[in-house]
Protein backbone atom coordinates (compact mmCIF):
# COMPACT_ATOMS: atom_id res chain seq x y z
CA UNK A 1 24.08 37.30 14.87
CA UNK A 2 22.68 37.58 11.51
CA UNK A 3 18.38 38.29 10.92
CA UNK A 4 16.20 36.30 8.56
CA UNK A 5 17.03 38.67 6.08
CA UNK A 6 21.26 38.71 6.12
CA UNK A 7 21.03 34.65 6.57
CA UNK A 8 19.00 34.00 3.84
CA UNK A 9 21.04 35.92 1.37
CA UNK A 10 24.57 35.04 2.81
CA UNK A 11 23.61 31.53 2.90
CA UNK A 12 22.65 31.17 -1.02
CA UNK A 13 26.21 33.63 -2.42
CA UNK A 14 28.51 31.48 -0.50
CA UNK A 15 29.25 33.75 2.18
CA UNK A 16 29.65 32.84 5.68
CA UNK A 17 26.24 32.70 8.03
CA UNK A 18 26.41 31.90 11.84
CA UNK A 19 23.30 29.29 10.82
CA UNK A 20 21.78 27.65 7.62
CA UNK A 21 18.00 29.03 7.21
CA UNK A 22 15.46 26.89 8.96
CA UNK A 23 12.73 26.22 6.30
CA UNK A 24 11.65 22.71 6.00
CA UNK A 25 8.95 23.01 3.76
CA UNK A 26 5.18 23.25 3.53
CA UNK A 27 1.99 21.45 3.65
CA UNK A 28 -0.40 20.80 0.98
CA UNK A 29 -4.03 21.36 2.23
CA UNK A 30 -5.04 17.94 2.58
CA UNK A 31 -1.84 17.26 4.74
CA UNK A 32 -2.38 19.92 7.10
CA UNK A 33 -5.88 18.73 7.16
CA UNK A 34 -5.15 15.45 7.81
CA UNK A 35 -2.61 16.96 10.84
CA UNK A 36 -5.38 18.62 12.56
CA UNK A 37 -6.57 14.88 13.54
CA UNK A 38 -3.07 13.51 13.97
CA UNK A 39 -1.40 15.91 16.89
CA UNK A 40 -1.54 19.18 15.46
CA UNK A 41 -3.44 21.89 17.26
CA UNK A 42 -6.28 23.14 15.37
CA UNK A 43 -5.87 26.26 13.30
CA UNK A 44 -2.12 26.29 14.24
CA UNK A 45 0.07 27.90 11.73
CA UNK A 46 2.76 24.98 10.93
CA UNK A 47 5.49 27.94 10.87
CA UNK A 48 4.60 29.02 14.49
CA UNK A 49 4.06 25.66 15.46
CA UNK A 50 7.48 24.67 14.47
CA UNK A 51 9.53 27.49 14.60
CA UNK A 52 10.18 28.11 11.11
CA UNK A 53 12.52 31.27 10.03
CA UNK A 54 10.09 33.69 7.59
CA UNK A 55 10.28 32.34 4.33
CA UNK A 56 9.65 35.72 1.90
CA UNK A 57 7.80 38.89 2.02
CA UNK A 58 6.21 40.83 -1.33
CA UNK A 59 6.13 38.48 -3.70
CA UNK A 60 4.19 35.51 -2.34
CA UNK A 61 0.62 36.75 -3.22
CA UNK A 62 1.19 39.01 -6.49
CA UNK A 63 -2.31 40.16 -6.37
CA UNK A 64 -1.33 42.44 -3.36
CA UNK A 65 1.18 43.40 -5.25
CA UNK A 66 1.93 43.35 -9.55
CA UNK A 67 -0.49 41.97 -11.19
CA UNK A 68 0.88 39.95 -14.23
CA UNK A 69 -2.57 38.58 -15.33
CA UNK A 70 -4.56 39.36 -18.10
CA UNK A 71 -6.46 43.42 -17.42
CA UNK A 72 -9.18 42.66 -18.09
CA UNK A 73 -9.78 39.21 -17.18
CA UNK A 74 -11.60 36.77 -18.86
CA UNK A 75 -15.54 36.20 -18.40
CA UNK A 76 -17.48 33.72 -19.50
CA UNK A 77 -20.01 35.15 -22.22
CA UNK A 78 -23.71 34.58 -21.89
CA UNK A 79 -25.66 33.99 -18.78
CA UNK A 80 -26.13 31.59 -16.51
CA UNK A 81 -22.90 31.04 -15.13
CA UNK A 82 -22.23 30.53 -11.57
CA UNK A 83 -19.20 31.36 -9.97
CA UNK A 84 -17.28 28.67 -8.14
CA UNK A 85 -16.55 29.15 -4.87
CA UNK A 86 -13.14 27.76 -3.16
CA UNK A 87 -10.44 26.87 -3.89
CA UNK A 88 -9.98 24.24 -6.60
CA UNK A 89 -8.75 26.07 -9.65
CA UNK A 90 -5.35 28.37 -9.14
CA UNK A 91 -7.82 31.18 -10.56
CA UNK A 92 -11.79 32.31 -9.51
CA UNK A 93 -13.42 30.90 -12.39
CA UNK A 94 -17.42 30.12 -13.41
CA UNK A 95 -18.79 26.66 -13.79
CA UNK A 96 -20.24 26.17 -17.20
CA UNK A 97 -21.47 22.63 -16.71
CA UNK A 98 -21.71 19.61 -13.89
CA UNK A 99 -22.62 16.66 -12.89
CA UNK A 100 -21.80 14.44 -9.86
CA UNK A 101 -18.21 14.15 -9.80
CA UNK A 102 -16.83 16.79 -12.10
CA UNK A 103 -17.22 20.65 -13.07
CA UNK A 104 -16.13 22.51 -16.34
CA UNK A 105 -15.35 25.67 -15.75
CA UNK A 106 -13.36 28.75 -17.80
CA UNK A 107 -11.54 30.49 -15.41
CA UNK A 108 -10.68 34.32 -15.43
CA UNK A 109 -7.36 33.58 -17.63
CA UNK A 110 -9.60 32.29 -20.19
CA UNK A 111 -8.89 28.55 -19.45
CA UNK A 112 -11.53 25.27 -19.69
CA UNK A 113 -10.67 22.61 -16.72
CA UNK A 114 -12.73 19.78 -15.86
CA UNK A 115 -12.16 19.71 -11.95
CA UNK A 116 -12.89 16.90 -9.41
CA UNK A 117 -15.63 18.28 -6.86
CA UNK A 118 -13.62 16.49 -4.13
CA UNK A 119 -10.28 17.54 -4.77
CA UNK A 120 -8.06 19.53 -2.56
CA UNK A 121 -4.79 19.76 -4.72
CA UNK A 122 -5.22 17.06 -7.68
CA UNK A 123 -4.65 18.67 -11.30
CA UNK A 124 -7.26 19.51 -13.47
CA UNK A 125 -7.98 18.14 -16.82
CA UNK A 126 -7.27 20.97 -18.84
CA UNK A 127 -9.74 20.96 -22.12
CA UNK A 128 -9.04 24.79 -24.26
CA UNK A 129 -6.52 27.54 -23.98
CA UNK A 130 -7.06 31.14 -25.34
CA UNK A 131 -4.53 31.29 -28.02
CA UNK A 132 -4.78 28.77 -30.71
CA UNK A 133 -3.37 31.02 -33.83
CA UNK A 134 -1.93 34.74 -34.58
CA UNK A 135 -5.30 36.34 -34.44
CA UNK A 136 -6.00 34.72 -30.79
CA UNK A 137 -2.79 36.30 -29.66
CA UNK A 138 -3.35 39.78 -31.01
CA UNK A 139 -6.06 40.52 -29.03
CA UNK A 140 -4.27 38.48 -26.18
CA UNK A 141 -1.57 41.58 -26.25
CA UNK A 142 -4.57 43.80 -25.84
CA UNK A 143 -5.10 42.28 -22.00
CA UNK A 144 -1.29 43.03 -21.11
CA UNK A 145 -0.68 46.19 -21.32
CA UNK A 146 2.48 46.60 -18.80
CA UNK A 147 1.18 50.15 -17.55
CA UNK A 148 -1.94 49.86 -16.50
CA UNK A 149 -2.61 51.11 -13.24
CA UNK A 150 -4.20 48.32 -12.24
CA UNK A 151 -0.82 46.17 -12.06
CA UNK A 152 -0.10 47.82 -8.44
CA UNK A 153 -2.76 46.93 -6.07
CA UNK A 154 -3.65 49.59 -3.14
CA UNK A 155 -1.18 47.09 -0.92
CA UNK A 156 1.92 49.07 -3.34
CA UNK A 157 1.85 52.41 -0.84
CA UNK A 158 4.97 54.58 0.35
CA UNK A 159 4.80 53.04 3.71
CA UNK A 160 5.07 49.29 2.04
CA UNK A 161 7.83 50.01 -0.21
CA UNK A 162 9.71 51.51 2.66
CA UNK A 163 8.62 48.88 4.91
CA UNK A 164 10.35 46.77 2.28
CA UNK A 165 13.69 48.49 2.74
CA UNK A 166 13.88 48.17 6.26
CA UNK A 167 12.53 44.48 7.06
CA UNK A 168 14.85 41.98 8.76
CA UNK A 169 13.20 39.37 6.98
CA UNK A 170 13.90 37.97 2.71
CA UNK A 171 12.17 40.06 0.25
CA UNK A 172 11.37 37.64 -2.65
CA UNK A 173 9.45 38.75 -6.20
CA UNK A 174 7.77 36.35 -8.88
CA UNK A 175 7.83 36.55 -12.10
CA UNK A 176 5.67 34.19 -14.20
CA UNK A 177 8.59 33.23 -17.01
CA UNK A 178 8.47 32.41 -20.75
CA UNK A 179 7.82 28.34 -21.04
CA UNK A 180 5.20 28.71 -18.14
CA UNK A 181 3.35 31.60 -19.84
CA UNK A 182 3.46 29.79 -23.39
CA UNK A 183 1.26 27.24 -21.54
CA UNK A 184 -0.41 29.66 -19.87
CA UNK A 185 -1.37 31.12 -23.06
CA UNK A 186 -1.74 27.68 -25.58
CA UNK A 187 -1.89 24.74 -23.37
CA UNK A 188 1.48 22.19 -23.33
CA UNK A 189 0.61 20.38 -26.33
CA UNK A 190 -0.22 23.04 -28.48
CA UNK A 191 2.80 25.74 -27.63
CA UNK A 192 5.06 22.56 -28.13
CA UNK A 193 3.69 22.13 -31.53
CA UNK A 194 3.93 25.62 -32.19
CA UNK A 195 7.99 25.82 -31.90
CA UNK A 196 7.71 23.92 -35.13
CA UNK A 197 4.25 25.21 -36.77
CA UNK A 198 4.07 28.90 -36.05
CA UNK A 199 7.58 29.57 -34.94
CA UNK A 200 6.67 33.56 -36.08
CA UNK A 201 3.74 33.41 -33.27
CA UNK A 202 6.13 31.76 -30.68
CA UNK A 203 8.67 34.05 -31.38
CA UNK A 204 6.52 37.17 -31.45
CA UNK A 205 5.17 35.71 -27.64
CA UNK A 206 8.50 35.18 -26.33
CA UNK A 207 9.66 39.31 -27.49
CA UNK A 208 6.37 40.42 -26.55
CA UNK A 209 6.81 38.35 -22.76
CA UNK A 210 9.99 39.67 -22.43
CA UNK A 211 9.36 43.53 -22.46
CA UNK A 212 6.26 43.30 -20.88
CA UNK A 213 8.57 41.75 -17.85
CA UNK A 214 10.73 44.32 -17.70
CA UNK A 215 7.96 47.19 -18.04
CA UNK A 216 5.64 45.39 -15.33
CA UNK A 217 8.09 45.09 -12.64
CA UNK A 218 10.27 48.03 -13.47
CA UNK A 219 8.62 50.19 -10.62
CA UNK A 220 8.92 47.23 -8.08
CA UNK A 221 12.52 46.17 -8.97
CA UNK A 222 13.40 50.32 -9.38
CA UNK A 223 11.91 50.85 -5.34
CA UNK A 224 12.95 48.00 -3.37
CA UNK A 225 15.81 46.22 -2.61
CA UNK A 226 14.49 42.53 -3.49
CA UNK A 227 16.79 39.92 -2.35
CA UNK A 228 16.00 37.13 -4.74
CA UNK A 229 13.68 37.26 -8.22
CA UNK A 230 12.49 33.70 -8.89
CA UNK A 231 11.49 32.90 -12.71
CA UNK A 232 8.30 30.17 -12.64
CA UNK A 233 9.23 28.02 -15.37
CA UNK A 234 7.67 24.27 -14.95
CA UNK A 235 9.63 23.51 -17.82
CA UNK A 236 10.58 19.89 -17.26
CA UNK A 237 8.74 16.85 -16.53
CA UNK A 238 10.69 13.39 -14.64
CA UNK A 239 13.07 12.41 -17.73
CA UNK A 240 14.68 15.85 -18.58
CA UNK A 241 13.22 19.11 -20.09
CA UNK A 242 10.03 19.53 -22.12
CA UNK A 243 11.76 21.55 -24.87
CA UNK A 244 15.02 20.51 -26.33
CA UNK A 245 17.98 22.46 -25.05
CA UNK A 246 18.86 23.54 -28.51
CA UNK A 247 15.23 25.05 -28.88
CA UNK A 248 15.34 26.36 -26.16
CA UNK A 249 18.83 28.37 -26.38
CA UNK A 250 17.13 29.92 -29.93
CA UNK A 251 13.88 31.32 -28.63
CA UNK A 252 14.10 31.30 -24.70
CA UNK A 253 17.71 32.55 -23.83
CA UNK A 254 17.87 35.30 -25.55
CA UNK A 255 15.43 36.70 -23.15
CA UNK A 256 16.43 35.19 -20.06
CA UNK A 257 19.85 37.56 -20.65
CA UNK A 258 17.75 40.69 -20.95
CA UNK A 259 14.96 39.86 -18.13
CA UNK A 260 17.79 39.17 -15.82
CA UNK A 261 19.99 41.50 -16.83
CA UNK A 262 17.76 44.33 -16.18
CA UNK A 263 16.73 42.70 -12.60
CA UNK A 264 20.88 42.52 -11.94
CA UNK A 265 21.30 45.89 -13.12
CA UNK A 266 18.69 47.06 -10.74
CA UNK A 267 19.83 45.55 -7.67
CA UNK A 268 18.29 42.17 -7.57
CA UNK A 269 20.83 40.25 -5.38
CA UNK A 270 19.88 36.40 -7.11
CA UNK A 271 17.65 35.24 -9.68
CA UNK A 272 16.68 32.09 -9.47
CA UNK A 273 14.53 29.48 -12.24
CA UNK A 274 11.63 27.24 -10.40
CA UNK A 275 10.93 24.24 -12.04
CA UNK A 276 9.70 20.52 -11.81
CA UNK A 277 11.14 17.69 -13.30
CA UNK A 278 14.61 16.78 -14.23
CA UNK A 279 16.89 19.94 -14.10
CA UNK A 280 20.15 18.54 -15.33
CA UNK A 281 20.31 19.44 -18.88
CA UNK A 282 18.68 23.02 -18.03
CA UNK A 283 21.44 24.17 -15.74
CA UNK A 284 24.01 24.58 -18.17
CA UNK A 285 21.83 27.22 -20.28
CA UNK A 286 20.41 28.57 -16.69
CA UNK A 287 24.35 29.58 -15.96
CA UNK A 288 24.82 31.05 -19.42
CA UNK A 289 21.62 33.48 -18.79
CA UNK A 290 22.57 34.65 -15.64
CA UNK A 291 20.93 32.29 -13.07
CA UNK A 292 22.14 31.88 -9.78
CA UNK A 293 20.07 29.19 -8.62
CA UNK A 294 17.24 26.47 -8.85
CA UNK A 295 14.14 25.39 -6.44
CA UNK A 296 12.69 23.07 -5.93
CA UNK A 297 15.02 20.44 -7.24
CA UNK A 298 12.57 17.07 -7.31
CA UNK A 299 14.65 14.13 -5.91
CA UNK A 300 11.78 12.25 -7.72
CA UNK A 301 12.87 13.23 -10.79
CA UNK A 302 16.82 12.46 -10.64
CA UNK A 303 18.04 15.51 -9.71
CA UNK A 304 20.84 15.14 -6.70
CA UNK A 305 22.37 18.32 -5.19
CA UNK A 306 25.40 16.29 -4.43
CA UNK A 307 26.00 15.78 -7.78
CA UNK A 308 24.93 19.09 -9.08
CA UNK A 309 27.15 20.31 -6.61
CA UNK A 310 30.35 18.22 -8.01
CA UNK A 311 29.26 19.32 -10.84
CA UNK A 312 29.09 23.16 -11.01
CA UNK A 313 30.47 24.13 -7.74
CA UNK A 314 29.51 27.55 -6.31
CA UNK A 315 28.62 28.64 -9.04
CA UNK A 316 24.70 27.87 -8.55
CA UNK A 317 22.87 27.56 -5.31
CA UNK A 318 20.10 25.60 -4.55
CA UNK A 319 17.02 25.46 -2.59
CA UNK A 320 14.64 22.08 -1.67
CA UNK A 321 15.94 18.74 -3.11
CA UNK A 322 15.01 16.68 0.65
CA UNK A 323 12.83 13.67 -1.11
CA UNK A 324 8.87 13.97 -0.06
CA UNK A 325 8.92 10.21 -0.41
CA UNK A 326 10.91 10.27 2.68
CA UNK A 327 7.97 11.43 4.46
CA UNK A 328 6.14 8.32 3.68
CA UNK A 329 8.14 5.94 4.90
CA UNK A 330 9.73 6.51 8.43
CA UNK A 331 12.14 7.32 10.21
CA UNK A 332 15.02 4.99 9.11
CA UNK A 333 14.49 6.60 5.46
CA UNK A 334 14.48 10.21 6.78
CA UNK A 335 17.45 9.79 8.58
CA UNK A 336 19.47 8.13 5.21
CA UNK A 337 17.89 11.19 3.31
CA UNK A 338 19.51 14.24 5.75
CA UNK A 339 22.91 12.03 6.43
CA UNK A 340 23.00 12.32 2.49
CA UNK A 341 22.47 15.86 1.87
CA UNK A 342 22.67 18.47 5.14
CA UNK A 343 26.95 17.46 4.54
CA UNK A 344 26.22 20.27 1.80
CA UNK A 345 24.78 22.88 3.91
CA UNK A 346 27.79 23.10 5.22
CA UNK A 347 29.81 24.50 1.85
CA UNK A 348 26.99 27.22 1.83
CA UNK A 349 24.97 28.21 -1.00
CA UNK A 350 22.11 25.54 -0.04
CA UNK A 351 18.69 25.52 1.91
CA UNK A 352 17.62 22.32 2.19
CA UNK A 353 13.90 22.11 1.90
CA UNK A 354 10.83 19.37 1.24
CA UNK A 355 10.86 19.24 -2.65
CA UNK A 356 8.01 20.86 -3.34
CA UNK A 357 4.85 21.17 -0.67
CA UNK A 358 4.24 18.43 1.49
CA UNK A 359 2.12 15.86 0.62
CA UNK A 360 -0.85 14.08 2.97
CA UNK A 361 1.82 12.24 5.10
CA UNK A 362 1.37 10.87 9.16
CA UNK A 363 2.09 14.14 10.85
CA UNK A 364 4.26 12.07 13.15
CA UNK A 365 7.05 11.33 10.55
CA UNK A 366 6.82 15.10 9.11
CA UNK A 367 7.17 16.35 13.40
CA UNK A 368 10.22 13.48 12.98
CA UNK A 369 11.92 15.35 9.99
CA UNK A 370 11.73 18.85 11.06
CA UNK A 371 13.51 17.58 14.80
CA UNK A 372 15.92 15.93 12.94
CA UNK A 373 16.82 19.13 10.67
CA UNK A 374 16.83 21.40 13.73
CA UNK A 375 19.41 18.67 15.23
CA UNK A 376 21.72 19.38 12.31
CA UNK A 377 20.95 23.32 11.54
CA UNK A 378 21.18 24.13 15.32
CA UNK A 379 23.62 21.73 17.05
């Protein structure tokens, strides 16, 4: 019998597993709220609860581990600020104004949001981005130097790299990649723009992105045996990619080849790209890079791992893809959506998963789909 560990990589290179993975997915904050008053025990852990096989160790908080953020971080200057409490931006940021319904705040990568008070998970409004020209990302550089001892928190210790080695269970790494950073760094509209107005400053970022990649992680990828590297992307919105292919083979690929062919070199088993939206005309340049794989595969966005799998065979594996919709609706609908897609489990090479996290749905239809998996993953 295989662990958590052997499954999980056997399962997504094709090779034979006595099981698929068990890992139906996970629950947005105002789901597992709304659980707590719909059956679930209060302050149960849904992977307990359920039974869930571990999903990844090391990279799944990357402050307890590399740090790929700006050293130092961004402050707000002047006085006066107060620091918001929670958990409504992705970083701790400072309000700079209110009123009430709404807060601006800059957050500590240097990013203006307008934020509901009462939202849980709902997107901010983004309103300014740190790098607007060549001068802004100059001193950007200055906050990324890949070296800094700060990158490795105190959790990076002899005793947790070979803890690493040894654990039965997947050892995943992030890596925040080169469209999701150019947003990062110049908001979506702008580093779109840019492609065609400052090509020399998008350029320049990509290089720059690239070896500070490779010089960030080199210690981590150089100590451990990491069983899958996945690239954050969010390159692609419902109707296809946000960059055209051909733009995207000039100034992205290039550096996909060297990123993962480092991570190869060093023993990364799989490298997979995460991204939203409609993957279909990304895959082709994902398989020239290196890429083994893809998560989380929105159904929403016409993106079918039946057809992908017709498509490109085992040559790309694939993790998610079961439609949150689903969730919604009942029974009669989840049942279509597994009869559909758990036939492909059985080839290998795919986890099937909620497409992203799980949305505020009745607990009692979520309780319905994981039964239903089990049925098919255990029978």
């Amino acid at each position: 019998m295989l662990n958590s560990r052997e499954r999980f990589v056997s399962c997504l290179t094709f090779s034979k597993v006595d099981r698929i993975p068990f890992m139906p997915g996970w629950p947005l904050a105002e789901a597992l709220n709304r659980w707590y008053g719909e059956g679930l025990p209060s302050g149960t852990v849904v992977d307990d609860y359920f039974g869930f096989d571990p999903w990844i160790q090391f990279g799944g908080n990357l402050a307890d581990t590399i740090d790929f953020g700006p050293i130092p971080r961004f402050t707000p200057e002047g006085k006066g600020h107060r620091a918001l409490s929670g958990s409504l931006t992705a970083h701790p940021a400072w309000i700079v104004s209110e009123n009430e319904r709404t807060m601006t705040v800059i957050d500590e990568w240097g990013i203006t949001q307008r934020i509901m008070k009462d939202a849980l998970s709902r997107m901010p409004q983004f309103l300014d981005f740190p790098v607007k020209k060549a001068e802004d990302w100059e001193k950007m550089k200055k906050r990324f130097n890949p070296h800094d001892p700060r990158r490795y928190g105190g959790r990076w210790t002899d005793d947790y790299i070979k803890y690493l080695s040894t654990v039965d269970l997947p050892v995943k790494m992030n890596l925040p990649g080169f469209f999701w950073k150019g947003r990062e760094f110049m908001g979506i509209e702008h580093f779109l723009k840019a492609f065609f107005t400052q090509p020399e400053l998008v350029e320049d970022m990509m290089r720059f992105w690239c070896d500070f990649l490779i010089e960030a992680s080199e210690e981590a990828v150089e100590e451990c045996q990491i069983d899958l590297v996945s690239i954050w992307e969010d390159m692609a919105y419902k109707s296809g990619p946000h960059l055209s292919p051909k733009m995207i083979e000039k100034y992205i690929l290039p550096h996909w080849k060297k990123v993962l062919s480092f991570l190869k070199k060093n023993g990364v088993k799989m490298v997979f790209c995460e991204t939203d939206g409609n993957i279909n005309r990304l895959i082709p340049l994902w398989l020239e890079a290196g890429f083994d794989g893809s998560m989380p595969i929105e159904a929403a966005a016409d993106n079918d791992v039946v057809d992908i799998r017709k498509k490109y065979g085992r040559k790309f594996a694939l993790i998610g893809n079961i439609d949150k919709r689903v969730l919604l609706y009942g029974r009669e609908e989840i049942d279509r959506e597994l009869e559909a897609k758990m036939p492909l489990a059985e080839e290998g090479g795919f986890i099937p998963q909620i497409d992203h996290e799980v949305p505020s749905v009745p607990f009692e239809n979520f309780e319905y789909y994981v039964q239903r998996l089990r049925e098919y993953i255990f029978s």
